[in-house]
N, C-alpha and C. Protein backbone atom coordinates (compact mmCIF):
# COMPACT_ATOMS: atom_id res chain seq x y z
N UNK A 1 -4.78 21.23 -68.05
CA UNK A 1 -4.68 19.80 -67.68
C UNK A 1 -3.69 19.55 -66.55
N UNK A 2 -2.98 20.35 -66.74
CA UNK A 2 -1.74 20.22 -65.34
C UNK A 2 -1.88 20.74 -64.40
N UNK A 3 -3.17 21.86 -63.87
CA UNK A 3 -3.30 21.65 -63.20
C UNK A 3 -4.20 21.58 -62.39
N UNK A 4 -5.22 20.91 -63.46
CA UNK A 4 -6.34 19.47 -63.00
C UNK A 4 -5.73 18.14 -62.72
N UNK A 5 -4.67 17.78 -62.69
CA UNK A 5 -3.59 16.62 -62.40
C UNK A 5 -3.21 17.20 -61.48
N UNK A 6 -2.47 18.18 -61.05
CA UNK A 6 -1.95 18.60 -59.77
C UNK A 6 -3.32 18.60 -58.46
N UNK A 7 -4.01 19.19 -58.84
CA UNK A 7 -5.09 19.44 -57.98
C UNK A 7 -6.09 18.07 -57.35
N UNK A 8 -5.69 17.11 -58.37
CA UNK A 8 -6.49 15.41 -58.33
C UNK A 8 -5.19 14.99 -56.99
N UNK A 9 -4.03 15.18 -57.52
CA UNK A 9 -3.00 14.61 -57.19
C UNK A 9 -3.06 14.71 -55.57
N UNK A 10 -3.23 16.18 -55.79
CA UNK A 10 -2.82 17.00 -53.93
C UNK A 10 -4.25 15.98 -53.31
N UNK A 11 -5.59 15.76 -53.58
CA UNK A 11 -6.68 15.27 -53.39
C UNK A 11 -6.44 13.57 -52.67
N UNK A 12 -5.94 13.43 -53.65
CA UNK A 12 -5.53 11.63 -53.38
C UNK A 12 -4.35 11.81 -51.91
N UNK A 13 -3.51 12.80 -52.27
CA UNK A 13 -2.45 12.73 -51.06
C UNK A 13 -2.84 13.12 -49.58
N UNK A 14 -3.92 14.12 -49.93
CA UNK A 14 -4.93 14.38 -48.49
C UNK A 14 -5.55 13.56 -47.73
N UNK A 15 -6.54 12.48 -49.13
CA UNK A 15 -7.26 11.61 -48.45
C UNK A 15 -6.74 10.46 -47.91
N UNK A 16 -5.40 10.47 -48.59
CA UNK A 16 -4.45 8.98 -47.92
C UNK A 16 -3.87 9.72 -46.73
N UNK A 17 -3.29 10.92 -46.45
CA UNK A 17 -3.25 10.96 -45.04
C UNK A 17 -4.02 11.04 -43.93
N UNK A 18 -5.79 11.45 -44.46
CA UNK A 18 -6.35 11.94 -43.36
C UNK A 18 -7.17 9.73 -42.95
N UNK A 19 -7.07 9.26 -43.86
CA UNK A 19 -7.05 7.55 -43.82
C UNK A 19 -5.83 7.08 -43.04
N UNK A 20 -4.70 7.72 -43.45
CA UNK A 20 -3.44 7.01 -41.97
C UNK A 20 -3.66 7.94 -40.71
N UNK A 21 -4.63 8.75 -40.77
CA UNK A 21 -4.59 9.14 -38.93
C UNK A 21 -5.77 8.66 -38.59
N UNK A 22 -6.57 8.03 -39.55
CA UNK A 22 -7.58 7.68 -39.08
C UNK A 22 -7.15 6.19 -38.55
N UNK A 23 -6.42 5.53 -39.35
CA UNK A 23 -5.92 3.89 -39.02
C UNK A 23 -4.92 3.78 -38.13
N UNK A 24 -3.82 5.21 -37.75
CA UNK A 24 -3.44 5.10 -36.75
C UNK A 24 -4.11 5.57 -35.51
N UNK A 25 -5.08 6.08 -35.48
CA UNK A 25 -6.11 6.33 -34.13
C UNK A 25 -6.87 5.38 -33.83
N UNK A 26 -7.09 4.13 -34.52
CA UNK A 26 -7.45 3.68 -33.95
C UNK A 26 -6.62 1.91 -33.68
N UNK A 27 -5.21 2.04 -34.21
CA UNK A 27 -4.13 1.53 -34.05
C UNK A 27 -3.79 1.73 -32.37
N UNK A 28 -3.66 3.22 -32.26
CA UNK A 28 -3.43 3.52 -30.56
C UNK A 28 -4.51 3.44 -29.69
N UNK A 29 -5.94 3.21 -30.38
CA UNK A 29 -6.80 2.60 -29.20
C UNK A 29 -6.94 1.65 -29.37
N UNK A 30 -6.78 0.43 -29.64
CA UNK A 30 -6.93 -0.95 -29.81
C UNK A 30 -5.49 -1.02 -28.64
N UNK A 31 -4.48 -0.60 -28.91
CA UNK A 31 -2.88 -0.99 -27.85
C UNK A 31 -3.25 -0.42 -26.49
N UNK A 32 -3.82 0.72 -26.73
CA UNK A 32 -4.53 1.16 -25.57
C UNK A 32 -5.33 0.24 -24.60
N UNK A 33 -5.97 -0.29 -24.95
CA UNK A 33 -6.79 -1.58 -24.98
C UNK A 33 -6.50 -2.93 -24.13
N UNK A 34 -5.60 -2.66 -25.06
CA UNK A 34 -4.62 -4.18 -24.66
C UNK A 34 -3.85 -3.91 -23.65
N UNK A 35 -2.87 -2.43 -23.56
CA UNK A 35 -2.65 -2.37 -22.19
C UNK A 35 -3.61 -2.50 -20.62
N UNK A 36 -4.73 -2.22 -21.10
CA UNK A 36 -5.37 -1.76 -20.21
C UNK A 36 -5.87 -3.25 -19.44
N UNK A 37 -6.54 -4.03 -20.56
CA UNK A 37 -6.74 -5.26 -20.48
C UNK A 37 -5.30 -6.52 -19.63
N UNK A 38 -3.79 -6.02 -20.31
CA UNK A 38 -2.81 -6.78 -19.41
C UNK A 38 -2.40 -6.11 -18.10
N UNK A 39 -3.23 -4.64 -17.36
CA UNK A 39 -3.03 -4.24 -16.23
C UNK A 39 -4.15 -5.18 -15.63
N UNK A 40 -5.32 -5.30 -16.48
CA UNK A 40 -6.39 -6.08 -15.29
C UNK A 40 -6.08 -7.40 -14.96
N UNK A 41 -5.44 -8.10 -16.06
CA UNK A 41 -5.41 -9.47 -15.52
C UNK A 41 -3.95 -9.71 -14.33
N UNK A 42 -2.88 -8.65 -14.62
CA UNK A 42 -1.75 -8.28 -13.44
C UNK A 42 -2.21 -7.93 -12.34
N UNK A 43 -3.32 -7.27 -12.43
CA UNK A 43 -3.78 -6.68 -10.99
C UNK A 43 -4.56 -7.96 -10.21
N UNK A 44 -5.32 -9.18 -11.41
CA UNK A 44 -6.03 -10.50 -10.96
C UNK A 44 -4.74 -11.59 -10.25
N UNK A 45 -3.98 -11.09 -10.55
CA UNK A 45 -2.90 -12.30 -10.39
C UNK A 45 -1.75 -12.05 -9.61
N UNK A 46 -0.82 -12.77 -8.55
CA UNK A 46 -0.39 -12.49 -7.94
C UNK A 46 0.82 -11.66 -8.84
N UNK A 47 1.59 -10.90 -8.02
CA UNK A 47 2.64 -9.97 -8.31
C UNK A 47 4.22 -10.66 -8.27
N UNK A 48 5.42 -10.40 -7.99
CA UNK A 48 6.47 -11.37 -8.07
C UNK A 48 6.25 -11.32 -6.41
N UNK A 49 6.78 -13.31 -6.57
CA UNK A 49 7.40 -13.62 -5.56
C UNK A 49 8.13 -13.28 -4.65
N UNK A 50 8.41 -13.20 -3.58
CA UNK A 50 9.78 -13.66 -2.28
C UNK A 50 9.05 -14.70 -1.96
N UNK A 51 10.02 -15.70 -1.56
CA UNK A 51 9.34 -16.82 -0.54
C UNK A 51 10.74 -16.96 0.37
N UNK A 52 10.01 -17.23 1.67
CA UNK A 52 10.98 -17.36 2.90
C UNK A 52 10.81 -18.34 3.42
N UNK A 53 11.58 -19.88 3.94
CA UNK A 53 11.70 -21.06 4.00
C UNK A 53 11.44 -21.77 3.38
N UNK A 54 11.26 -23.03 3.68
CA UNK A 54 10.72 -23.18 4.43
C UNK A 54 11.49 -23.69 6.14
N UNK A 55 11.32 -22.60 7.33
CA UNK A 55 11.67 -22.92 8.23
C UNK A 55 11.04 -23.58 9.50
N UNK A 56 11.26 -24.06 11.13
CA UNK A 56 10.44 -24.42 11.95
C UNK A 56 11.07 -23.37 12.57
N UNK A 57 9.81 -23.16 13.49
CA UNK A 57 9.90 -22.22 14.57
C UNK A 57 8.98 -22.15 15.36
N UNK A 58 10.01 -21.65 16.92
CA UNK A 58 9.39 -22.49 18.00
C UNK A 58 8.77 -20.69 19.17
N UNK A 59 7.80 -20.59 19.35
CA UNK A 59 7.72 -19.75 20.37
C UNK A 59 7.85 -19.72 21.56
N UNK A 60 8.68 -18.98 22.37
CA UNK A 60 9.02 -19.73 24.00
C UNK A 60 9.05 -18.06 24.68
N UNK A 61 8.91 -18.42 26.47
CA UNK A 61 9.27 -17.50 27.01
C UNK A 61 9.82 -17.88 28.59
N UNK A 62 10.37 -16.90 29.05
CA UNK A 62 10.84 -17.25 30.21
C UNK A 62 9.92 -16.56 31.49
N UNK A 63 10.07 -16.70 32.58
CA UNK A 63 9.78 -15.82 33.31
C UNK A 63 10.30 -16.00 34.47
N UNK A 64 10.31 -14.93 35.34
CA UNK A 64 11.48 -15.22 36.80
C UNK A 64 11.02 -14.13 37.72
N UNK A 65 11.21 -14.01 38.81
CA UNK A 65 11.11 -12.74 40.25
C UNK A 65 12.00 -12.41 39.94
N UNK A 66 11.99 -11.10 40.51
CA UNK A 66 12.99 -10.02 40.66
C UNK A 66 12.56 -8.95 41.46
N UNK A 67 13.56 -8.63 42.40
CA UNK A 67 12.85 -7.64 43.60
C UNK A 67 13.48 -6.51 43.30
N UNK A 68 12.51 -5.31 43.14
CA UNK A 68 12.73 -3.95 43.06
C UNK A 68 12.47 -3.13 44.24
N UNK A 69 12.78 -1.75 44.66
CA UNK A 69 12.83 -0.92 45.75
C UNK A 69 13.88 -1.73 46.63
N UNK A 70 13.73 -0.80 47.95
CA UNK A 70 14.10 -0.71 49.53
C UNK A 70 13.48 -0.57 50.01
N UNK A 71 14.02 -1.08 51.29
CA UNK A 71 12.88 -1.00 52.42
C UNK A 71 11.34 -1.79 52.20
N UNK A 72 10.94 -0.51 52.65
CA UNK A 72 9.30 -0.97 52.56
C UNK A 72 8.57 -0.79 51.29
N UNK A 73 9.34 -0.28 50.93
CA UNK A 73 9.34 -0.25 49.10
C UNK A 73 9.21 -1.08 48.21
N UNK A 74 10.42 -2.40 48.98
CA UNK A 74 10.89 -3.54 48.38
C UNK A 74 9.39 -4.81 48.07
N UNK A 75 9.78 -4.94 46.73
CA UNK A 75 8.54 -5.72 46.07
C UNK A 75 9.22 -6.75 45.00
N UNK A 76 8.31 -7.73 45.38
CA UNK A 76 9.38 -8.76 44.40
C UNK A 76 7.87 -8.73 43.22
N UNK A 77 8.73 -8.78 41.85
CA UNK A 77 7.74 -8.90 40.36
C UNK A 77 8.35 -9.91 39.42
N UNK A 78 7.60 -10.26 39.02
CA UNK A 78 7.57 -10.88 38.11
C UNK A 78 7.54 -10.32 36.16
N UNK A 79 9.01 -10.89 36.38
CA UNK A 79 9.59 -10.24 34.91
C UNK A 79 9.18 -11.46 33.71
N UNK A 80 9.49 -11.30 32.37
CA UNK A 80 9.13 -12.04 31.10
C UNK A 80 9.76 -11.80 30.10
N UNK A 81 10.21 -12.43 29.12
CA UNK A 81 10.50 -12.58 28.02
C UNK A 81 10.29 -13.12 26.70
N UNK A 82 10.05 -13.06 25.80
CA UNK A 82 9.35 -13.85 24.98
C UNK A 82 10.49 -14.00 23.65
N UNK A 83 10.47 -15.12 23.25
CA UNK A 83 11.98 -15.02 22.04
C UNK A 83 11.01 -16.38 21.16
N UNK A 84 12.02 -16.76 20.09
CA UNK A 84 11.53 -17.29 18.92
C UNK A 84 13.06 -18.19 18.74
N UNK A 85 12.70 -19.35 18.59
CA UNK A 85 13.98 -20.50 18.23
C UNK A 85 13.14 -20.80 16.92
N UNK A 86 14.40 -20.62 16.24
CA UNK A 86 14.64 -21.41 14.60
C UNK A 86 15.34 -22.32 14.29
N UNK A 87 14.66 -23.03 13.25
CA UNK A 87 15.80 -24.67 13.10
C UNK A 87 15.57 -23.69 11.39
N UNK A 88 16.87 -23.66 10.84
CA UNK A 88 17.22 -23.34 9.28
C UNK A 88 17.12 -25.10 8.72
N UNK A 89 16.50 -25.39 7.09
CA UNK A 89 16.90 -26.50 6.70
C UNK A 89 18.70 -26.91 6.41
N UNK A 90 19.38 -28.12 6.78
CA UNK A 90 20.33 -28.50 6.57
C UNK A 90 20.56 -28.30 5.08
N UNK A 91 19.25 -28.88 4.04
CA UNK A 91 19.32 -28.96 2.53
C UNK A 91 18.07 -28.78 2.29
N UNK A 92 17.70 -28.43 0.90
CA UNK A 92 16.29 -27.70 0.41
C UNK A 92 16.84 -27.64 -0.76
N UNK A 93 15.95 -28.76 -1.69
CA UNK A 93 15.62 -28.52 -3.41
C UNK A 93 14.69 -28.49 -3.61
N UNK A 94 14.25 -27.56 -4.50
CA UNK A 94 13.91 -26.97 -5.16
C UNK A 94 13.45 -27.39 -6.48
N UNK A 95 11.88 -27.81 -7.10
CA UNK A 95 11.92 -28.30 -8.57
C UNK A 95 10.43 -27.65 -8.98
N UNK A 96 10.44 -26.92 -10.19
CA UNK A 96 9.29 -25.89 -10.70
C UNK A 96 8.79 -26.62 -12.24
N UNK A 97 7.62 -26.48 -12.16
CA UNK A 97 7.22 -26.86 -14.29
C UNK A 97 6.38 -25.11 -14.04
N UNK A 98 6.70 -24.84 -14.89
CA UNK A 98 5.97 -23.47 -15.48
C UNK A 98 5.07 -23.62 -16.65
N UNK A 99 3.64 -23.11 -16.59
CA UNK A 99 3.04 -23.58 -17.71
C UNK A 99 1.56 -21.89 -18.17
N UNK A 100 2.02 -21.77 -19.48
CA UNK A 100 1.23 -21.04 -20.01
C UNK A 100 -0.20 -21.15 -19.67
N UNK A 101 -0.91 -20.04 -19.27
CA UNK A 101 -2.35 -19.90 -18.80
C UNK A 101 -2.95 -18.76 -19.62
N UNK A 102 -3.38 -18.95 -20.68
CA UNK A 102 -4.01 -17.61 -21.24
C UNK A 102 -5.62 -17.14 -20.92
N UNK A 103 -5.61 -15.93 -20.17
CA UNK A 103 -6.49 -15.03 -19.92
C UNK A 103 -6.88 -14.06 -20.89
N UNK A 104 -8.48 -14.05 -21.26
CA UNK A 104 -8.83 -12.97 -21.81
C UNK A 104 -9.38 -11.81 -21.06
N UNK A 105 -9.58 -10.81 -22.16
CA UNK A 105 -10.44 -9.46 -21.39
C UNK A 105 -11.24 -8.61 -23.13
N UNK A 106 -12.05 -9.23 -22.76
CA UNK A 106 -12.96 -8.43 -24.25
C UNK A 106 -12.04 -9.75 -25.81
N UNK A 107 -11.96 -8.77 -26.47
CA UNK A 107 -11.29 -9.85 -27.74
C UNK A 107 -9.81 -10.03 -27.73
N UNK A 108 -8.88 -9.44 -26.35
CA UNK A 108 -7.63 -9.78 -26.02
C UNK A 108 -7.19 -10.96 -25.47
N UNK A 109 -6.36 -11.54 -25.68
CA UNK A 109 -5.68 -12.68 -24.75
C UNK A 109 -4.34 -12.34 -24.22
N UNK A 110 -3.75 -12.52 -23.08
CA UNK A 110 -2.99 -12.12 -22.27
C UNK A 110 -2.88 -13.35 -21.60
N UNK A 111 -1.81 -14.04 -21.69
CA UNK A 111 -1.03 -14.64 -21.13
C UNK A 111 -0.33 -15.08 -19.93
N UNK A 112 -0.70 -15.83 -18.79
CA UNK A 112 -0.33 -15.80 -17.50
C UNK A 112 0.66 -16.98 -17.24
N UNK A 113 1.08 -17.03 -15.92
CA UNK A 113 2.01 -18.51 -16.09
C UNK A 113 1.40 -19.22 -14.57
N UNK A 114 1.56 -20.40 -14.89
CA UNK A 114 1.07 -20.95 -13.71
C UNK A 114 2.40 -21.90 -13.09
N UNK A 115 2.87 -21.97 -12.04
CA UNK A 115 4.19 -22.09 -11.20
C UNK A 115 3.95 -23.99 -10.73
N UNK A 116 4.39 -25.14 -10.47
CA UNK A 116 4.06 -25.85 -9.83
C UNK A 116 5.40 -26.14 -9.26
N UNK A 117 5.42 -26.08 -7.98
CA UNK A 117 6.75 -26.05 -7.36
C UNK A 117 6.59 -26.90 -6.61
N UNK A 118 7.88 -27.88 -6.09
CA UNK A 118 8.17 -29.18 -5.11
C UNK A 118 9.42 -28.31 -4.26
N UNK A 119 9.21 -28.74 -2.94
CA UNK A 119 10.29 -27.75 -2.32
C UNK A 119 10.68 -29.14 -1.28
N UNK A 120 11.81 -29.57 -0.92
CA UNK A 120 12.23 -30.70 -0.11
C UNK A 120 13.21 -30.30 0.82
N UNK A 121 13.09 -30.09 2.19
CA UNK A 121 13.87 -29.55 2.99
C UNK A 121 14.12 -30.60 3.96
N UNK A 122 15.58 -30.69 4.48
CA UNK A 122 15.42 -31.62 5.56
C UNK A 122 16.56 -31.37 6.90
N UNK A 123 16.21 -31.53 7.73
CA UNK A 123 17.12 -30.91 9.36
C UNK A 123 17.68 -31.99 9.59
N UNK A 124 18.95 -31.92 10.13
CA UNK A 124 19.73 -32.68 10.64
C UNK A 124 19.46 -33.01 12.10
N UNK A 125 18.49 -32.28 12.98
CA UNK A 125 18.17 -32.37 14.17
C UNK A 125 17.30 -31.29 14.35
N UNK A 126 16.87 -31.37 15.85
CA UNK A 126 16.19 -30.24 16.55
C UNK A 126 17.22 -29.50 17.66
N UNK A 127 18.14 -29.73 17.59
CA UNK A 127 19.00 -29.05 18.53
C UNK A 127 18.51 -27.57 18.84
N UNK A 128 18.53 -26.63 17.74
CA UNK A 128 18.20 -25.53 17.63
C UNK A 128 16.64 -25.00 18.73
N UNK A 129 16.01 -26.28 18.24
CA UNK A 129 15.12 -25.74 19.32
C UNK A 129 14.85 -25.91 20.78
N UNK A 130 15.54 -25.86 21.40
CA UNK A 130 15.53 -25.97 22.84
C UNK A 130 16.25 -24.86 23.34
N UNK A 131 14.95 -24.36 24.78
CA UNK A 131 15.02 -22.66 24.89
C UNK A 131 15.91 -23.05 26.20
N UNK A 132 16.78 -21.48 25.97
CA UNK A 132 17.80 -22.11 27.20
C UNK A 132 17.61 -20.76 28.09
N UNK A 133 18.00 -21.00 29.56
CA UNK A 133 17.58 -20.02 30.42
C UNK A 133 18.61 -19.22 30.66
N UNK A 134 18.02 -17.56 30.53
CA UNK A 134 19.18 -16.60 30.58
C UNK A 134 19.17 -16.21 32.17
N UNK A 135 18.15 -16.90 33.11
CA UNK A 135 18.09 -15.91 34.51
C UNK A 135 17.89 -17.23 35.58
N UNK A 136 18.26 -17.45 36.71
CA UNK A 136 18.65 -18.04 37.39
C UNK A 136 17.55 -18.59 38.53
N UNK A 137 16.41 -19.76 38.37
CA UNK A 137 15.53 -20.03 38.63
C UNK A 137 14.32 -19.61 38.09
N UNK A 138 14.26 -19.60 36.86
CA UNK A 138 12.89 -18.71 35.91
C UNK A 138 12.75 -20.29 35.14
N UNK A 139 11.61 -19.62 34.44
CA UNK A 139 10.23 -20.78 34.24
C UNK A 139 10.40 -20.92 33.29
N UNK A 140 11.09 -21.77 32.27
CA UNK A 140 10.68 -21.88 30.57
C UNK A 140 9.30 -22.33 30.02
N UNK A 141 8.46 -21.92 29.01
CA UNK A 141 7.62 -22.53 28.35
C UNK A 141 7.75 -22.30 27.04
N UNK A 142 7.34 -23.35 26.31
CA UNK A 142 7.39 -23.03 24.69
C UNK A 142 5.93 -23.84 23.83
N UNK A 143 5.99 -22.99 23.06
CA UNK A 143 5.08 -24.16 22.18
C UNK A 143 5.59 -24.78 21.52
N UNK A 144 4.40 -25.75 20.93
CA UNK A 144 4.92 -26.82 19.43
C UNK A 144 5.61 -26.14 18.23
N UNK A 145 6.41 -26.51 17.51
CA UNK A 145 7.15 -26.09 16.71
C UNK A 145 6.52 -26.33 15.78
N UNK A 146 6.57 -24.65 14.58
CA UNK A 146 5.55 -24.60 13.49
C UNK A 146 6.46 -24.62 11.91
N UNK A 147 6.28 -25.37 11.15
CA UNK A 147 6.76 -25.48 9.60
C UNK A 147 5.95 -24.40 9.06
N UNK A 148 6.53 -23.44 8.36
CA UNK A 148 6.23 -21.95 7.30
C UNK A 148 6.41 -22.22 6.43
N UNK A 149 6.00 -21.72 5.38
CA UNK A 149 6.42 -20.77 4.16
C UNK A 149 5.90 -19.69 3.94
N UNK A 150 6.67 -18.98 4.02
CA UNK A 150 6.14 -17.26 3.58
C UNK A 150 6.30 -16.45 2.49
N UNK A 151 5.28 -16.11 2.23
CA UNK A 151 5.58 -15.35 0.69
C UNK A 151 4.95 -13.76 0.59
N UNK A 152 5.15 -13.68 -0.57
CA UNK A 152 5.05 -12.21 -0.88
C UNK A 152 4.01 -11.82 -1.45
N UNK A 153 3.37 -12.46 -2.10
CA UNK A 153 1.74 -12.22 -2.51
C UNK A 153 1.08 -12.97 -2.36
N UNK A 154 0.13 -13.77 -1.29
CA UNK A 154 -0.25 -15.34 -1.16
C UNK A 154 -1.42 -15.93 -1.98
N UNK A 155 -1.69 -14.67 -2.92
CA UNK A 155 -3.27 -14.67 -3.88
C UNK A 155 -2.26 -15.88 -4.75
N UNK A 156 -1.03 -15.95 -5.25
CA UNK A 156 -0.57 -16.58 -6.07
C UNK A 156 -0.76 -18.35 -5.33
N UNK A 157 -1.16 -18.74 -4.72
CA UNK A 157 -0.86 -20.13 -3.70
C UNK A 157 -2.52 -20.11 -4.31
N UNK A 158 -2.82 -21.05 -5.14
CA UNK A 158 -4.42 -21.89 -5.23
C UNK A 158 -4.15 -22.90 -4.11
N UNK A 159 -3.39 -24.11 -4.14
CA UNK A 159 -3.05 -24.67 -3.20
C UNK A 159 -1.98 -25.50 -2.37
N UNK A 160 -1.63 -26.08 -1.22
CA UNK A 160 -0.58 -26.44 -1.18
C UNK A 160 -0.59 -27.57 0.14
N UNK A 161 0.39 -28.73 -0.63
CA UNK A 161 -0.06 -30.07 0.41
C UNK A 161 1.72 -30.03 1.28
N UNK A 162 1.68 -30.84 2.40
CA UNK A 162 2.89 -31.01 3.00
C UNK A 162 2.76 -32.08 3.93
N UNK A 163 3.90 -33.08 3.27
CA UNK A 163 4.18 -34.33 4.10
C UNK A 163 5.26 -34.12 4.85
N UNK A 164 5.32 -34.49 6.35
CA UNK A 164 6.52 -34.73 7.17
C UNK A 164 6.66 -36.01 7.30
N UNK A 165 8.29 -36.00 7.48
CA UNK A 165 8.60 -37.96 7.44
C UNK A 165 7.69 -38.59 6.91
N UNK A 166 7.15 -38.71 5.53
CA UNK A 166 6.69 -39.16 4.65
C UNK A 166 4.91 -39.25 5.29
N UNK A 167 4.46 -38.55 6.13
CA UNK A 167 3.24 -38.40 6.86
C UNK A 167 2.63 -37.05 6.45
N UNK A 168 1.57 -37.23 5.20
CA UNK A 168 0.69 -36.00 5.01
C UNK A 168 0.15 -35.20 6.56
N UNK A 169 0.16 -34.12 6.42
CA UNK A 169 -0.15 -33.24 7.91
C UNK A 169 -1.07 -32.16 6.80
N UNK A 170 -2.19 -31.41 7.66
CA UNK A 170 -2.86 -30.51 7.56
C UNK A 170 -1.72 -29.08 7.67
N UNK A 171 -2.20 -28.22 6.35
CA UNK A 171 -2.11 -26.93 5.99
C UNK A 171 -2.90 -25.93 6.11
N UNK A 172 -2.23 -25.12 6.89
CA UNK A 172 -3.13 -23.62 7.68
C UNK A 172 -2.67 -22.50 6.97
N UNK A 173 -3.74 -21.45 6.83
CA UNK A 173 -3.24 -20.44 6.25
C UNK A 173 -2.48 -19.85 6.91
N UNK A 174 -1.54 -18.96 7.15
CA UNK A 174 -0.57 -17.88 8.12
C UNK A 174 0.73 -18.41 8.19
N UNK A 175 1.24 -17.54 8.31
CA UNK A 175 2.69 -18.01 9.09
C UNK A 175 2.93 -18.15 10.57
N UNK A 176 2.04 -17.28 11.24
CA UNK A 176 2.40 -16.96 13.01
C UNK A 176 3.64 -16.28 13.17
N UNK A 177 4.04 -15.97 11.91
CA UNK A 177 5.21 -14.80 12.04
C UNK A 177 4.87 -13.19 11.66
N UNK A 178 5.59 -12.30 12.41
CA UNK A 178 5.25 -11.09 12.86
C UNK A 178 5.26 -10.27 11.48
N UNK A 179 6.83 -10.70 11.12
CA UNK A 179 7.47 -9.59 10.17
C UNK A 179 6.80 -10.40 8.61
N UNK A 180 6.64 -11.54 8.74
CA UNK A 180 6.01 -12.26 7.05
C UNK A 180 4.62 -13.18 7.60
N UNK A 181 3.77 -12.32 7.47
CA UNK A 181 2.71 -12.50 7.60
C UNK A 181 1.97 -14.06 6.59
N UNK A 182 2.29 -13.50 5.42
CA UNK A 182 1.63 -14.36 4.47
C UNK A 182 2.17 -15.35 4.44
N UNK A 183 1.37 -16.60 4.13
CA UNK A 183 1.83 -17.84 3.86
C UNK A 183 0.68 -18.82 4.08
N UNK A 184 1.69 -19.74 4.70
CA UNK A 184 1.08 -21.13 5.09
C UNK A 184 2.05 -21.94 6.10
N UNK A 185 1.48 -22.79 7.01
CA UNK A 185 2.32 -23.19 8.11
C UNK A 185 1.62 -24.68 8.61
N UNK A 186 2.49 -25.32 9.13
CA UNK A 186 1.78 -27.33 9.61
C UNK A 186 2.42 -27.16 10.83
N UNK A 187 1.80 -27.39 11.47
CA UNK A 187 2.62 -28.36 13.18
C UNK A 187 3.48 -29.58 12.91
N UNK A 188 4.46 -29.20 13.83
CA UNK A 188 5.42 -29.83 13.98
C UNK A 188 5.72 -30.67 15.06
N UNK A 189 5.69 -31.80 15.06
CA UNK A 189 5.83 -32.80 16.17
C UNK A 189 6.74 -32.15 17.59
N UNK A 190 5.43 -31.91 18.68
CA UNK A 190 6.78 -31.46 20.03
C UNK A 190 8.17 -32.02 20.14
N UNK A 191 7.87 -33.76 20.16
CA UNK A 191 9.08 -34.45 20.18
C UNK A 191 10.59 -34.08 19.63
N UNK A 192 9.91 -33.56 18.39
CA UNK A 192 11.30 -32.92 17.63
C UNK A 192 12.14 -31.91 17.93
N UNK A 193 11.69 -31.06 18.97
CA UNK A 193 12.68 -30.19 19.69
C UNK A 193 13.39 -30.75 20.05
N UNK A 194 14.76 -30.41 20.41
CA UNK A 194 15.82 -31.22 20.94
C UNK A 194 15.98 -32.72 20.84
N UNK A 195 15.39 -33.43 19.78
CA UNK A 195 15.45 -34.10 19.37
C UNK A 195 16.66 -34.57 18.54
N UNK A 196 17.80 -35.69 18.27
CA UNK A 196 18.91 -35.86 17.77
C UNK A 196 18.39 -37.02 16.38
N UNK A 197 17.42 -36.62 15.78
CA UNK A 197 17.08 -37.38 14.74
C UNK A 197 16.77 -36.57 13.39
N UNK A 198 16.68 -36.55 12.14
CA UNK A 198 16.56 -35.89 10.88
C UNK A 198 15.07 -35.79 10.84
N UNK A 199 15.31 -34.77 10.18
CA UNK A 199 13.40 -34.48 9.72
C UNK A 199 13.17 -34.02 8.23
N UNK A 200 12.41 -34.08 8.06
CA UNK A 200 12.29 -34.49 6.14
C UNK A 200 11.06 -33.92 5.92
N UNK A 201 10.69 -32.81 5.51
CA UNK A 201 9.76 -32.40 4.53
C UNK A 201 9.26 -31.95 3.06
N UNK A 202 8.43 -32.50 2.63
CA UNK A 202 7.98 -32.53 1.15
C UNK A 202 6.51 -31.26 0.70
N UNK A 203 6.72 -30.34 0.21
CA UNK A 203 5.65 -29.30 -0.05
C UNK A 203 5.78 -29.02 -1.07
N UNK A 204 4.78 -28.97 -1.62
CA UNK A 204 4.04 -28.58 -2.90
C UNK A 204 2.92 -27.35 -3.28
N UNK A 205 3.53 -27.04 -4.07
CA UNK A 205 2.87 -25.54 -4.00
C UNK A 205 2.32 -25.41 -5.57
N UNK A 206 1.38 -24.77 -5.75
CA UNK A 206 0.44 -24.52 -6.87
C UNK A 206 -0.11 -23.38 -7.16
């Protein structure tokens, strides 16, 4: 009898372990799962932020003669330069609501956040932008001065409105900047270059 009890015993202790590798195998593919499922919806959704301004900026260049060689050599050319004037905001607040977005993938839910941000920047002037000449009878030109924001993953931007001096203006995709490509950017009133008056912008981002 003891050891038909031993032998039942060892039986029951087999089948309850070869039942916990069975419930933990498929414990680690279900998490499996779920990882796999919160890489797809990370890979759907933008990645972390940088955002850079929002600043104006102005493209300008110069150009001027300049005579190279001797003699009969001597040739007058025409030289160039091309530079970038920035106006930094004087002040810029900043106000966010963050709100739960849950995404599925098969019978998982995964969790996203959705950002709604107010960004209020405002210049004390345009001083900054007015291109000044480094060479002695050369040609300034510049363009209109462009309002940015640049960011770091722009899949995250569904959409985004921007009023100047309380005047809704049209939003373009790009920055027109070299080194931060991504974003979004509005024209900026010519007048406001060298201009001695405040400027006030309101953007909203989603």
């Amino acid at each position: 009898p003891l050891l038909g009890k031993s032998l039942a015993l060892g039986g029951v202790v087999i089948a309850l372990v070869v039942a916990l590798q069975s419930v933990s195998g498929i414990v680690a593919e279900r998490e499996g799962r779920l990882r796999e499922a919160e890489r797809s919806v990370a890979a759907s959704l933008a990645s972390a932020q940088t955002i850079v301004g929002p600043l104006i900026e102005r493209d300008c260049s110069e150009a001027w003669e300049s005579t190279q060689g001797e003699g009969k050599d001597r040739k007058t050319v025409t030289e160039r330069r091309d530079f970038k004037l920035t106006a930094m905001p004087a002040s810029l607040d900043v106000k966010g609501d963050v709100a739960i977005e849950p995404r599925y993938r098969g019978i998982f839910k995964v969790n996203g956040y959705v950002l709604k941000a107010r960004l209020v920047a405002a210049w004390n002037d345009g001083a900054t932008l007015v291109p000044e000449a480094q060479h002695l009878g050369s040609r300034l030109h510049c363009d209109a001065p462009v309002l940015f924001v640049a960011l770091g993953d722009s899949r995250g931007v569904r959409s985004a409105a921007m009023q100047i001096d309380g005047a809704a203006v049209p939003v373009l995709a790009g920055t027109q900047h070299a080194a931060h490509p991504r974003g979004f950017h509005a024209d900026v009133a010519e007048s406001f270059a060298g201009a001695r008056r405040p400027l006030r912008a309101e953007i909203g981002v989603e």
